[in-house]
PDB file of N, CA and C in Angstrom:
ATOM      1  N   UNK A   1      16.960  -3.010  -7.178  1.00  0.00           N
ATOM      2  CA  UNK A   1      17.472  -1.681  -6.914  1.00  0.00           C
ATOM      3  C   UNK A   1      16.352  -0.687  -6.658  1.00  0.00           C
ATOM      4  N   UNK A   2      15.067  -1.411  -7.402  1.00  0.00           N
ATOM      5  CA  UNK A   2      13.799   0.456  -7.114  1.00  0.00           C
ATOM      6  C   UNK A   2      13.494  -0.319  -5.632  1.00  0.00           C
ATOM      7  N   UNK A   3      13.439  -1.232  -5.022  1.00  0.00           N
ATOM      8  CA  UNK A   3      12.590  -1.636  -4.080  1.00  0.00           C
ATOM      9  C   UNK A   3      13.617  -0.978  -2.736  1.00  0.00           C
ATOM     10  N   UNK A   4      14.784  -1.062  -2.971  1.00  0.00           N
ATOM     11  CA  UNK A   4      15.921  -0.537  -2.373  1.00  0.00           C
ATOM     12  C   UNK A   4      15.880   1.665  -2.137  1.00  0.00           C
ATOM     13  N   UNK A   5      15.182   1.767  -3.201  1.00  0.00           N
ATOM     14  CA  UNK A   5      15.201   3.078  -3.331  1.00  0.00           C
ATOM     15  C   UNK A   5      13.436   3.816  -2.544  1.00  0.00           C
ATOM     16  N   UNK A   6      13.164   2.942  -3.242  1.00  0.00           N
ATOM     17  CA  UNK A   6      11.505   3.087  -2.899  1.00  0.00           C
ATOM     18  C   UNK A   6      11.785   3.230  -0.979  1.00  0.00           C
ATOM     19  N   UNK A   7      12.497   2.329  -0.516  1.00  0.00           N
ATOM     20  CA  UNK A   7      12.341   1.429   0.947  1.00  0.00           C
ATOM     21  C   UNK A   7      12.934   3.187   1.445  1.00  0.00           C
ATOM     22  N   UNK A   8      14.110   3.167   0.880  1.00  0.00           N
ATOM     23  CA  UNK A   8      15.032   4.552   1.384  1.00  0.00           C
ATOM     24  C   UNK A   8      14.454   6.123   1.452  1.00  0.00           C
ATOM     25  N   UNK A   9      13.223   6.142   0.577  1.00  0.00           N
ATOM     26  CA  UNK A   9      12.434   7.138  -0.206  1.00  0.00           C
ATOM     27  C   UNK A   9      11.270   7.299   1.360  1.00  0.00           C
ATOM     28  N   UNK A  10      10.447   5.794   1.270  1.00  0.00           N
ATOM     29  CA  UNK A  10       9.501   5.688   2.127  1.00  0.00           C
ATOM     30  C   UNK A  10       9.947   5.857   3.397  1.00  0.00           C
ATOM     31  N   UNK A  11      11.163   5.745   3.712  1.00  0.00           N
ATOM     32  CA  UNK A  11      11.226   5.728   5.561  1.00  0.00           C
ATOM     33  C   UNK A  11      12.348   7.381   5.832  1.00  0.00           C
ATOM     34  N   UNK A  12      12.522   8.279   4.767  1.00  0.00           N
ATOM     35  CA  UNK A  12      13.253   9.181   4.642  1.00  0.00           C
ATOM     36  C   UNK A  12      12.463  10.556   4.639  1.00  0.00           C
ATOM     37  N   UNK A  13      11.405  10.286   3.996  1.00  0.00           N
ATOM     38  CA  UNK A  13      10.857  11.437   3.441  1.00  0.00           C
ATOM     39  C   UNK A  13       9.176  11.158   3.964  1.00  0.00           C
ATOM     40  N   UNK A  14       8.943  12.448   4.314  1.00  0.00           N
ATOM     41  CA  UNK A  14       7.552  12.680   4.852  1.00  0.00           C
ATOM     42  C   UNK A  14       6.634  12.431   3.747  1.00  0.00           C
ATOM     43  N   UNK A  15       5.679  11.755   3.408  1.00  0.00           N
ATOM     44  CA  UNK A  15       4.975  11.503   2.471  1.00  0.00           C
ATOM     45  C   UNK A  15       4.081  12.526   2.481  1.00  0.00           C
ATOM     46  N   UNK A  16       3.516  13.331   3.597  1.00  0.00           N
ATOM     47  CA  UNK A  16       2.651  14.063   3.517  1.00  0.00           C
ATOM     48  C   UNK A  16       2.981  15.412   2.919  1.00  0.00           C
ATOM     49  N   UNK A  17       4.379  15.425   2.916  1.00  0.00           N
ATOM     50  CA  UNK A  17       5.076  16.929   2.392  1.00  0.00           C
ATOM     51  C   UNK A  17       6.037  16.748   1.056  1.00  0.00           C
ATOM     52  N   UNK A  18       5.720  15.272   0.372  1.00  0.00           N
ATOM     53  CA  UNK A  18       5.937  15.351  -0.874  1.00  0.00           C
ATOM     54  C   UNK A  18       4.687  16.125  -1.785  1.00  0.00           C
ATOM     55  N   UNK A  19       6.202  16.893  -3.216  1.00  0.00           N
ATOM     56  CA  UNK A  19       5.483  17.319  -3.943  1.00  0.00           C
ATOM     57  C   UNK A  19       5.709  16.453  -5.746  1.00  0.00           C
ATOM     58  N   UNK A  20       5.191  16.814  -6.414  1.00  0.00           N
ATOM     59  CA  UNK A  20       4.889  16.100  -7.761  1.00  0.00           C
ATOM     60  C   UNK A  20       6.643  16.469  -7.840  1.00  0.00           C
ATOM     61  N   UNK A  21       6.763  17.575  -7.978  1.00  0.00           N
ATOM     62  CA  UNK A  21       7.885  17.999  -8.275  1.00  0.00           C
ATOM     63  C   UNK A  21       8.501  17.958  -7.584  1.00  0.00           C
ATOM     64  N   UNK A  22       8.828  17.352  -6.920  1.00  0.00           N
ATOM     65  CA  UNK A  22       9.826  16.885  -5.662  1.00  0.00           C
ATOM     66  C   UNK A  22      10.362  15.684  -5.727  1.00  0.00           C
ATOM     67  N   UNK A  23       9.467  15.064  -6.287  1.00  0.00           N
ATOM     68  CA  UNK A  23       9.541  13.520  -6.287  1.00  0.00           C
ATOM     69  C   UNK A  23       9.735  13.368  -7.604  1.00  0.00           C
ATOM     70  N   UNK A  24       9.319  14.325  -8.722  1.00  0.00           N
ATOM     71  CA  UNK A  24      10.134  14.100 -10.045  1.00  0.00           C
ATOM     72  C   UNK A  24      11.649  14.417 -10.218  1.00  0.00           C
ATOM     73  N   UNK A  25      12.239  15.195  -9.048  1.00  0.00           N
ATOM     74  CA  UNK A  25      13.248  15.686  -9.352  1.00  0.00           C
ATOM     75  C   UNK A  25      14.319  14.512  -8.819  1.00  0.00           C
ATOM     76  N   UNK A  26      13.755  13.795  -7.648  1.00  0.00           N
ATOM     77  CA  UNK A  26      14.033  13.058  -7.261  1.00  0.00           C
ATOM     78  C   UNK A  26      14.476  11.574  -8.432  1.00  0.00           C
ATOM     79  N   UNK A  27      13.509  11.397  -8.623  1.00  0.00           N
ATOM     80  CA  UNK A  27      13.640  10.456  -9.784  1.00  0.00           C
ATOM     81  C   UNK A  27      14.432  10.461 -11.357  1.00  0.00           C
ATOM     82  N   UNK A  28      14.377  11.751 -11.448  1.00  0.00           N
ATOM     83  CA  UNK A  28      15.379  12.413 -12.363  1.00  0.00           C
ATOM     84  C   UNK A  28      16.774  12.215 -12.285  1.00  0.00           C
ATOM     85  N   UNK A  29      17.415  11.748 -10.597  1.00  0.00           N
ATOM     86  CA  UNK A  29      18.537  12.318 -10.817  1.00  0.00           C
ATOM     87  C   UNK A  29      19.239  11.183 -10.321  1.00  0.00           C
ATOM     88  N   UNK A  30      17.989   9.991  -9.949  1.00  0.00           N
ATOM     89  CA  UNK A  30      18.386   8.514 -10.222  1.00  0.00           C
ATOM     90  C   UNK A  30      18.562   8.324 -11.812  1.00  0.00           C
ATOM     91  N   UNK A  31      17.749   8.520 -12.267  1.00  0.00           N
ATOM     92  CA  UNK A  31      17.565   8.002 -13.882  1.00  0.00           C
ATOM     93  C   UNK A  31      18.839   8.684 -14.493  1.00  0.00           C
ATOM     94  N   UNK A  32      19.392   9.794 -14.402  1.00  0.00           N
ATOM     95  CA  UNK A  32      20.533  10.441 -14.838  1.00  0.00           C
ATOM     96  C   UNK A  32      21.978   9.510 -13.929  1.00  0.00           C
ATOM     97  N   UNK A  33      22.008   9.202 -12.653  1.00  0.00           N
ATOM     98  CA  UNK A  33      22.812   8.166 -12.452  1.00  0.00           C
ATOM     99  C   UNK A  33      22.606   6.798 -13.160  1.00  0.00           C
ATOM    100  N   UNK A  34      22.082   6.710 -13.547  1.00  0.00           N
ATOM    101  CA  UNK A  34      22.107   5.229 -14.169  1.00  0.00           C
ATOM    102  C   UNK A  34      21.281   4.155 -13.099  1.00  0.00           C
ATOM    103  N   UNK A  35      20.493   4.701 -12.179  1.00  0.00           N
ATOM    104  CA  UNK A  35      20.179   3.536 -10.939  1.00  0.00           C
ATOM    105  C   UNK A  35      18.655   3.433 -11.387  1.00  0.00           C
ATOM    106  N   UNK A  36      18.309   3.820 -12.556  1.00  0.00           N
ATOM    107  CA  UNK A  36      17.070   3.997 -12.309  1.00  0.00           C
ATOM    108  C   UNK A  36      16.691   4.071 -14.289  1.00  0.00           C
ATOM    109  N   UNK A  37      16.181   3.108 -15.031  1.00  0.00           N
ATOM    110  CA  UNK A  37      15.546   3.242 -16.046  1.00  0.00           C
ATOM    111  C   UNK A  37      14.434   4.614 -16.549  1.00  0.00           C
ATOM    112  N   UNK A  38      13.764   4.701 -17.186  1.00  0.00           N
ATOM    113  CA  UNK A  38      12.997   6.061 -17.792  1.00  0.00           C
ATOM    114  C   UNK A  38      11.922   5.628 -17.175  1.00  0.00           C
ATOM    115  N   UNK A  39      11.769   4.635 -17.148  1.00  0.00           N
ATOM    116  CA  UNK A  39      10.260   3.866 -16.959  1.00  0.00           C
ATOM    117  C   UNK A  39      10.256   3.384 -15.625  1.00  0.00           C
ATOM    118  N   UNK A  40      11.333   3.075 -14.949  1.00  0.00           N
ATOM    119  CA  UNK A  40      11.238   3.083 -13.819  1.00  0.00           C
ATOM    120  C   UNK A  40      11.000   4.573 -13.193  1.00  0.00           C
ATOM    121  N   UNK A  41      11.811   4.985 -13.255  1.00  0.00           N
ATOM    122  CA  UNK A  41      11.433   6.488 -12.789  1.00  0.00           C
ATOM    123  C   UNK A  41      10.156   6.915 -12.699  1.00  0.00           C
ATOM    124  N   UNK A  42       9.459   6.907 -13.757  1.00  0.00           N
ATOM    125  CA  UNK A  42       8.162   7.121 -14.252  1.00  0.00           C
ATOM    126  C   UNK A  42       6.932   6.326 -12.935  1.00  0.00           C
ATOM    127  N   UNK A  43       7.495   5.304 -12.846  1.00  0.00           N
ATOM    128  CA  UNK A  43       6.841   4.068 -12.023  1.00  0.00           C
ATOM    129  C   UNK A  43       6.828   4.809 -10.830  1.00  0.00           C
ATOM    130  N   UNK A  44       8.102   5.262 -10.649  1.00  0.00           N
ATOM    131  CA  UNK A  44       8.497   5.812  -9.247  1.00  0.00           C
ATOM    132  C   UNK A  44       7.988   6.740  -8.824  1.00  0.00           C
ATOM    133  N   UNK A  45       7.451   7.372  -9.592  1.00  0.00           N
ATOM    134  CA  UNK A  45       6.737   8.972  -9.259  1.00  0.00           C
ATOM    135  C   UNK A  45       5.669   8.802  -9.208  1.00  0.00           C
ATOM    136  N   UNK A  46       4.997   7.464  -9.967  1.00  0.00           N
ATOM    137  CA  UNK A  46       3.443   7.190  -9.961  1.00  0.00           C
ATOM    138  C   UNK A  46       3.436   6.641  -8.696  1.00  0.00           C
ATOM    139  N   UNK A  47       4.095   5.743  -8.005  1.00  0.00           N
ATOM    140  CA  UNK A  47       4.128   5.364  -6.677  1.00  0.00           C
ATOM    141  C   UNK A  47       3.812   6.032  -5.657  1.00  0.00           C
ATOM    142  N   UNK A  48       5.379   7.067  -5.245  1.00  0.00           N
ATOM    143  CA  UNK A  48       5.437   7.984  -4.745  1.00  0.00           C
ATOM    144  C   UNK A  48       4.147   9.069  -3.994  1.00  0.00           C
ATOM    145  N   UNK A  49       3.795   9.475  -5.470  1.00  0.00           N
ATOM    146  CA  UNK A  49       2.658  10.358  -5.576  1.00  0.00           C
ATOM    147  C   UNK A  49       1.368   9.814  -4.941  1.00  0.00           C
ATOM    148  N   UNK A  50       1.122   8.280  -5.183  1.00  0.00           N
ATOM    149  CA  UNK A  50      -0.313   7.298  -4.459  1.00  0.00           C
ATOM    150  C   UNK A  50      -0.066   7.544  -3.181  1.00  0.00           C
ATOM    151  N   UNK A  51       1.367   7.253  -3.028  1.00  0.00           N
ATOM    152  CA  UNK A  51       1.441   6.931  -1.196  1.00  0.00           C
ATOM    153  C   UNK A  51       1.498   8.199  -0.486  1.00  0.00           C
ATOM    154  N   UNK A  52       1.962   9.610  -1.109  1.00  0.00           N
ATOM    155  CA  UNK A  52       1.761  11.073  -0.823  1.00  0.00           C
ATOM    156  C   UNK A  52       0.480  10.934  -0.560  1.00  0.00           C
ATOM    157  N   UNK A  53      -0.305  11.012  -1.546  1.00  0.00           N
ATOM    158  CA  UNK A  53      -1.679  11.288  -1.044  1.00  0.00           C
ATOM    159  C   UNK A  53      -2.649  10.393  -0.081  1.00  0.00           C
ATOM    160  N   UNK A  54      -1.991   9.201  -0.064  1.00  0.00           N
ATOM    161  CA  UNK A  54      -3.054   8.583   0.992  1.00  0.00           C
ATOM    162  C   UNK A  54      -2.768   9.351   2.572  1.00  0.00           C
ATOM    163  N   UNK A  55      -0.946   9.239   2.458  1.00  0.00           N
ATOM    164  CA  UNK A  55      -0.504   9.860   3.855  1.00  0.00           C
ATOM    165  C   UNK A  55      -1.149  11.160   3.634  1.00  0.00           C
ATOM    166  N   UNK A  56      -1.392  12.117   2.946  1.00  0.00           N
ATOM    167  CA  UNK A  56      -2.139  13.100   3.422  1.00  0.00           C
ATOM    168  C   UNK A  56      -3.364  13.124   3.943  1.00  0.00           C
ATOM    169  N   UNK A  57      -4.037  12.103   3.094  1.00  0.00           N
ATOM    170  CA  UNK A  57      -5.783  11.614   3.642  1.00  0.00           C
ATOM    171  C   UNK A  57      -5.388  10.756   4.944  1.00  0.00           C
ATOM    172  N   UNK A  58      -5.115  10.482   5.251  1.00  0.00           N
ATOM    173  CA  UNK A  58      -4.551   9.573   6.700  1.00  0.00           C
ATOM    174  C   UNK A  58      -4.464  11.018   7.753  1.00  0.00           C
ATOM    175  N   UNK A  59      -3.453  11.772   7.288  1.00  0.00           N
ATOM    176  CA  UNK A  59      -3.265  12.845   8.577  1.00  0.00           C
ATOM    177  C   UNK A  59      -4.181  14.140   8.578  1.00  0.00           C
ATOM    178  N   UNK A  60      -4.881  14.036   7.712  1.00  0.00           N
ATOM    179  CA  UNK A  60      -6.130  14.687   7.453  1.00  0.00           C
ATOM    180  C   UNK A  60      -7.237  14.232   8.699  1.00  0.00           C
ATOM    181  N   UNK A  61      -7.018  12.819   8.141  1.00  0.00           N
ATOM    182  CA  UNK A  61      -8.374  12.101   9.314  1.00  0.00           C
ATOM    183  C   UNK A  61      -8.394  12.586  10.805  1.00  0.00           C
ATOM    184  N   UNK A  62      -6.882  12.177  10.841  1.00  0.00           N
ATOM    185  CA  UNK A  62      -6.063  12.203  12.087  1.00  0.00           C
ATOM    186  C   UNK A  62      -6.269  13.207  12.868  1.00  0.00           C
ATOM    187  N   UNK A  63      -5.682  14.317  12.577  1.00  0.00           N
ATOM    188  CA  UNK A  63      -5.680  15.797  12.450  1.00  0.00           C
ATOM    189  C   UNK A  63      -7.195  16.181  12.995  1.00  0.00           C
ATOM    190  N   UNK A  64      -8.344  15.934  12.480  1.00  0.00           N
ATOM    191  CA  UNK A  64      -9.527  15.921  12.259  1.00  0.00           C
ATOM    192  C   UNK A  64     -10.311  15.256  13.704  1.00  0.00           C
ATOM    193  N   UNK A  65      -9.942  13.679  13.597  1.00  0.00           N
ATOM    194  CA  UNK A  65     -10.154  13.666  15.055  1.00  0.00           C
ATOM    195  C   UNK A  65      -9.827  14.176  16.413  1.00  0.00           C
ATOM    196  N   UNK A  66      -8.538  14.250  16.217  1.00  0.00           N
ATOM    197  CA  UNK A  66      -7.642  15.112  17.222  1.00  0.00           C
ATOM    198  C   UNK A  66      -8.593  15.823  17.739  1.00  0.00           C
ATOM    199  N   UNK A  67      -8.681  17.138  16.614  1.00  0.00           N
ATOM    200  CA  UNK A  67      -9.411  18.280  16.838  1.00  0.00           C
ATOM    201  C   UNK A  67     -10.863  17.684  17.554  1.00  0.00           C
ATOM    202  N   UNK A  68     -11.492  16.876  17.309  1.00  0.00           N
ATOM    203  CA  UNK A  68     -12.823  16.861  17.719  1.00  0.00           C
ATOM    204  C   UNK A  68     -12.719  16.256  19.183  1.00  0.00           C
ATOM    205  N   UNK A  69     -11.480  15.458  19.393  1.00  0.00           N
ATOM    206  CA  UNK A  69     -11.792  14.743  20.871  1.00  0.00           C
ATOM    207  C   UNK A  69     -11.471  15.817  21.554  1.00  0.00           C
ATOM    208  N   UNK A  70     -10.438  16.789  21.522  1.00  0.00           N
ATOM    209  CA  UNK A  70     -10.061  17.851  21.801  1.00  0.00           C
ATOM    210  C   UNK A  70     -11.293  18.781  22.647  1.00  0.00           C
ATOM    211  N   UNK A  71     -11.950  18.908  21.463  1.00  0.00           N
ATOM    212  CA  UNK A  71     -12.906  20.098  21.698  1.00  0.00           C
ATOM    213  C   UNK A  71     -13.989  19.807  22.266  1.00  0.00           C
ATOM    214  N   UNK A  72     -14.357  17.989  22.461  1.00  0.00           N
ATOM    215  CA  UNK A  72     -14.745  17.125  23.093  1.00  0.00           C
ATOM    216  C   UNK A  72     -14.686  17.280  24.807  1.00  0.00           C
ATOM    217  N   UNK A  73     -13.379  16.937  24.918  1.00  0.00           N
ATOM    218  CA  UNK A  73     -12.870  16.808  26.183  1.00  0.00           C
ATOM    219  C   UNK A  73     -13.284  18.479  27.082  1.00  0.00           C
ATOM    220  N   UNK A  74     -12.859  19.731  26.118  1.00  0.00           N
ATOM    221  CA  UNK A  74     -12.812  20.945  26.474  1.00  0.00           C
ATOM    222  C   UNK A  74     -14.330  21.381  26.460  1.00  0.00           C
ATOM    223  N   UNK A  75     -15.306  20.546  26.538  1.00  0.00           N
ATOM    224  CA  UNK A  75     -16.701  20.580  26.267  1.00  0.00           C
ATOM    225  C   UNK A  75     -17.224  22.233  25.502  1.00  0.00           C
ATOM    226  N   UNK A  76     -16.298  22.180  24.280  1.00  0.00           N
ATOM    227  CA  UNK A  76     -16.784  22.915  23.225  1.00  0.00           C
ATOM    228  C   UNK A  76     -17.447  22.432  22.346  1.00  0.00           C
ATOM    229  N   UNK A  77     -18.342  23.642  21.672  1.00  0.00           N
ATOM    230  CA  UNK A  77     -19.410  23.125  20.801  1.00  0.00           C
ATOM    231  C   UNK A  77     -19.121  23.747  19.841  1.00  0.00           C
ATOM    232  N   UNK A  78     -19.536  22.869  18.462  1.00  0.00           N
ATOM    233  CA  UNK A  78     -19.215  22.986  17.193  1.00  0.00           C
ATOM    234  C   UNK A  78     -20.338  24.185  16.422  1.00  0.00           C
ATOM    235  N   UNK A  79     -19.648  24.512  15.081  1.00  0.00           N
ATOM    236  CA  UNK A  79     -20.548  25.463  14.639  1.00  0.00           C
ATOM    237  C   UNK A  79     -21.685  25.265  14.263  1.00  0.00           C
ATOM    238  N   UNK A  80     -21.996  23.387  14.031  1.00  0.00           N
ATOM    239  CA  UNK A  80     -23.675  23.193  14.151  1.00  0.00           C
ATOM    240  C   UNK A  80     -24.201  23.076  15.225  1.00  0.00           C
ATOM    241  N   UNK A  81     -23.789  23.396  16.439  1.00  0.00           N
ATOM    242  CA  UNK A  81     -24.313  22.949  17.319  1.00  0.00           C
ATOM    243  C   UNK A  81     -24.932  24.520  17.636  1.00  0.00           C
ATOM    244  N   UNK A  82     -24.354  25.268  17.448  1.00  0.00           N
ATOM    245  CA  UNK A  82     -24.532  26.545  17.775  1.00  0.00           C
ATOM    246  C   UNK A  82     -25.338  27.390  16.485  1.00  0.00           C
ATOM    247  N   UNK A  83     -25.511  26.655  15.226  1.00  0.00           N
ATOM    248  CA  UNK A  83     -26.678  27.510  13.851  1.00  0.00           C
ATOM    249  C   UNK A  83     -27.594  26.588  14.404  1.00  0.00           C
ATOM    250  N   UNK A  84     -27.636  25.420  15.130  1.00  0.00           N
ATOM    251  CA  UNK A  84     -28.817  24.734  15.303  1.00  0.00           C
ATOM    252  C   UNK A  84     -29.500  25.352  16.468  1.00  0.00           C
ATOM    253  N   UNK A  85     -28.916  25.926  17.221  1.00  0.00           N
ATOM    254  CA  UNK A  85     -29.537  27.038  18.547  1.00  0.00           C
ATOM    255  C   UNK A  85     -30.292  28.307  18.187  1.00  0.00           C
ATOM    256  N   UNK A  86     -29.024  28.853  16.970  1.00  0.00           N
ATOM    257  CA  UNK A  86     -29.765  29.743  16.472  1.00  0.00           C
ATOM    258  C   UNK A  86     -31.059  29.851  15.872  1.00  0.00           C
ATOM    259  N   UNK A  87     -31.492  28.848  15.308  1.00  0.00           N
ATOM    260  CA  UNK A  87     -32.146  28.039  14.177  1.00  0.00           C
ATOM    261  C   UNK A  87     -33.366  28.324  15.331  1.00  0.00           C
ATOM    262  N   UNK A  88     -33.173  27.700  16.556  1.00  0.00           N
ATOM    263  CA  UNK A  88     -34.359  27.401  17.560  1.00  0.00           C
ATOM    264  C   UNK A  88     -34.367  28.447  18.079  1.00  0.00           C
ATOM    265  N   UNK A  89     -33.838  29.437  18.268  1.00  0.00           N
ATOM    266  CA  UNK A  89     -34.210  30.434  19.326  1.00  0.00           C
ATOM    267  C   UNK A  89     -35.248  31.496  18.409  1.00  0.00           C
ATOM    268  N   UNK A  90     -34.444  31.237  16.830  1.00  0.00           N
ATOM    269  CA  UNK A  90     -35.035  32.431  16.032  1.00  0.00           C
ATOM    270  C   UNK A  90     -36.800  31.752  15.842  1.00  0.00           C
ATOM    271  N   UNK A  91     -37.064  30.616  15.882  1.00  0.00           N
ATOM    272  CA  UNK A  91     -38.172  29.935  15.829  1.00  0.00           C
ATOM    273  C   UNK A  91     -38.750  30.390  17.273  1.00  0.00           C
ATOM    274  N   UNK A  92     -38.161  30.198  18.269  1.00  0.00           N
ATOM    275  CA  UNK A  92     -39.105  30.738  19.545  1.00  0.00           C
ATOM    276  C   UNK A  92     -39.151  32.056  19.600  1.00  0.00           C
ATOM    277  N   UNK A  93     -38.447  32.977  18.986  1.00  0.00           N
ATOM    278  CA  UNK A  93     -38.929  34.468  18.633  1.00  0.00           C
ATOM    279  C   UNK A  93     -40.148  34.612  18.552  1.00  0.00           C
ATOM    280  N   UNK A  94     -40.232  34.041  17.121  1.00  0.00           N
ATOM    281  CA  UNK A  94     -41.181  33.971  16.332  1.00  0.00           C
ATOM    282  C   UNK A  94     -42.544  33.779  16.410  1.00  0.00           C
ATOM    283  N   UNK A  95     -42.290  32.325  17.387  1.00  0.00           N
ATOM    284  CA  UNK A  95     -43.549  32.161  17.725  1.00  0.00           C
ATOM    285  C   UNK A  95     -43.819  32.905  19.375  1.00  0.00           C
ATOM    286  N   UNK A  96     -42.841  33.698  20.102  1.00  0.00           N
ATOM    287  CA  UNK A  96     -43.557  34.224  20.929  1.00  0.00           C
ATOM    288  C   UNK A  96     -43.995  35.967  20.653  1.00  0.00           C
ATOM    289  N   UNK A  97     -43.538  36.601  19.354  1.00  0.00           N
ATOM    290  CA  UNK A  97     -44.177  37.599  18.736  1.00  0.00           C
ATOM    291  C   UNK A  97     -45.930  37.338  17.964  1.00  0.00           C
ATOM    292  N   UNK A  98     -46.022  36.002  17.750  1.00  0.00           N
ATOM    293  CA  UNK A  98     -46.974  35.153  17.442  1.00  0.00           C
ATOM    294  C   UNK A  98     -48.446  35.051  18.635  1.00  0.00           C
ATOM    295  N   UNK A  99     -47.908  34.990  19.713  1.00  0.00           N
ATOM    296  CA  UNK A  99     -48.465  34.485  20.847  1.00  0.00           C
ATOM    297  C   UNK A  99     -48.972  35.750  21.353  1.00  0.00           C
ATOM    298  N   UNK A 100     -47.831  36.861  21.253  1.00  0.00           N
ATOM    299  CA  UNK A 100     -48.197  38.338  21.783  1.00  0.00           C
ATOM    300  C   UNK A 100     -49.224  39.041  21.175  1.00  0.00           C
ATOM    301  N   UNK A 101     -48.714  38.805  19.732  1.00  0.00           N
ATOM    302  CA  UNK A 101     -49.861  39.565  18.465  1.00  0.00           C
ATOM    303  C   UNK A 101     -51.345  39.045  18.413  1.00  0.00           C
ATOM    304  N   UNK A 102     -51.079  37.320  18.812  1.00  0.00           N
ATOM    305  CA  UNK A 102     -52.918  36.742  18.996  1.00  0.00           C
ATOM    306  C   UNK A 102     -53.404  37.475  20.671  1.00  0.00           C
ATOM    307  N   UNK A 103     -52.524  37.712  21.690  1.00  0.00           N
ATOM    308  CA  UNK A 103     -53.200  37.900  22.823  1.00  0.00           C
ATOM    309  C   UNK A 103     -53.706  39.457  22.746  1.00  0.00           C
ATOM    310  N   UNK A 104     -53.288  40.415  22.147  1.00  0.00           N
ATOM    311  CA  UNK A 104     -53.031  41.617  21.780  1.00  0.00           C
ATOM    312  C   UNK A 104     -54.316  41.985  21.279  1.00  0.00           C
ATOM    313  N   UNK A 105     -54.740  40.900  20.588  1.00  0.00           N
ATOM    314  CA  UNK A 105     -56.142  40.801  19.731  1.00  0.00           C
ATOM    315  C   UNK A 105     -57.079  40.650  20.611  1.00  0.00           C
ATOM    316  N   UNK A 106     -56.870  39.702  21.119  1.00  0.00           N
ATOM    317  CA  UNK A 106     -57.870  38.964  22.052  1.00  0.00           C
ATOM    318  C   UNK A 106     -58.266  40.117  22.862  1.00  0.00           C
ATOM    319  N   UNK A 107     -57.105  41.070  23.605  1.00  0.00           N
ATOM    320  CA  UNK A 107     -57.491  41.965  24.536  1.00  0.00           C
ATOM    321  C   UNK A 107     -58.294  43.246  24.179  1.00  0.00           C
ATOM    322  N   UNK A 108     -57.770  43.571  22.664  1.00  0.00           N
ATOM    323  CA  UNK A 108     -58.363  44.469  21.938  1.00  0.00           C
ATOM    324  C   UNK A 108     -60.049  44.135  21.827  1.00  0.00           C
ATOM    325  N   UNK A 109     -60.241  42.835  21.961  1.00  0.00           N
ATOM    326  CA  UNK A 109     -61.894  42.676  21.087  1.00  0.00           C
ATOM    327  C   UNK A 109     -62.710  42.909  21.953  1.00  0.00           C
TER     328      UNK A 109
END
């Protein structure tokens, strides 16, 4: 009967938009019908809850690549790509205030 419920649970309900309490209430109101032991229930929510969170780490990934082939394809650049520019330009500042201040000298002497 849980493998029956579990099966109905898993192909019914978005795993990624289960909550603790969603899925306890759920299990609650098997266990109050009689389809479902204390301890099963219990089982059921510990289940539940594993396979919630992997499907969230799954559409996380997902989600994640999406976005990058995306921004890929749209030949956008990411925010390291752009502190790493910054990074270099503020370095060629630097050293061409560097370059000015030694020639500056040079012309002075």
């Amino acid at each position: 009967m849980i493998d029956l419920i579990k099966k109905a649970m898993f192909t019914g309900v978005g795993f990624a938009a289960l909550t603790k309490e969603k899925v306890e209430d759920i299990a609650k109101v098997f266990v109050e019908q009689g389809k479902l032991s204390q301890q099963e229930g219990e089982k059921l929510v510990e289940e539940l809850m594993s396979r919630s969170k992997e499907s969230q780490q799954q559409l996380t990934k997902q989600v994640g690549e999406m976005v990058e082939n995306t921004m890929e394809k749209m030949n956008l650049v990411s925010m390291k790509e752009i502190e790493n520019l910054q990074e270099e330009i503020a370095g060629l500042k630097k050293r061409i205030t560097e370059l000015e201040s030694t020639r500056s000298e040079e012309e002075g002497a």
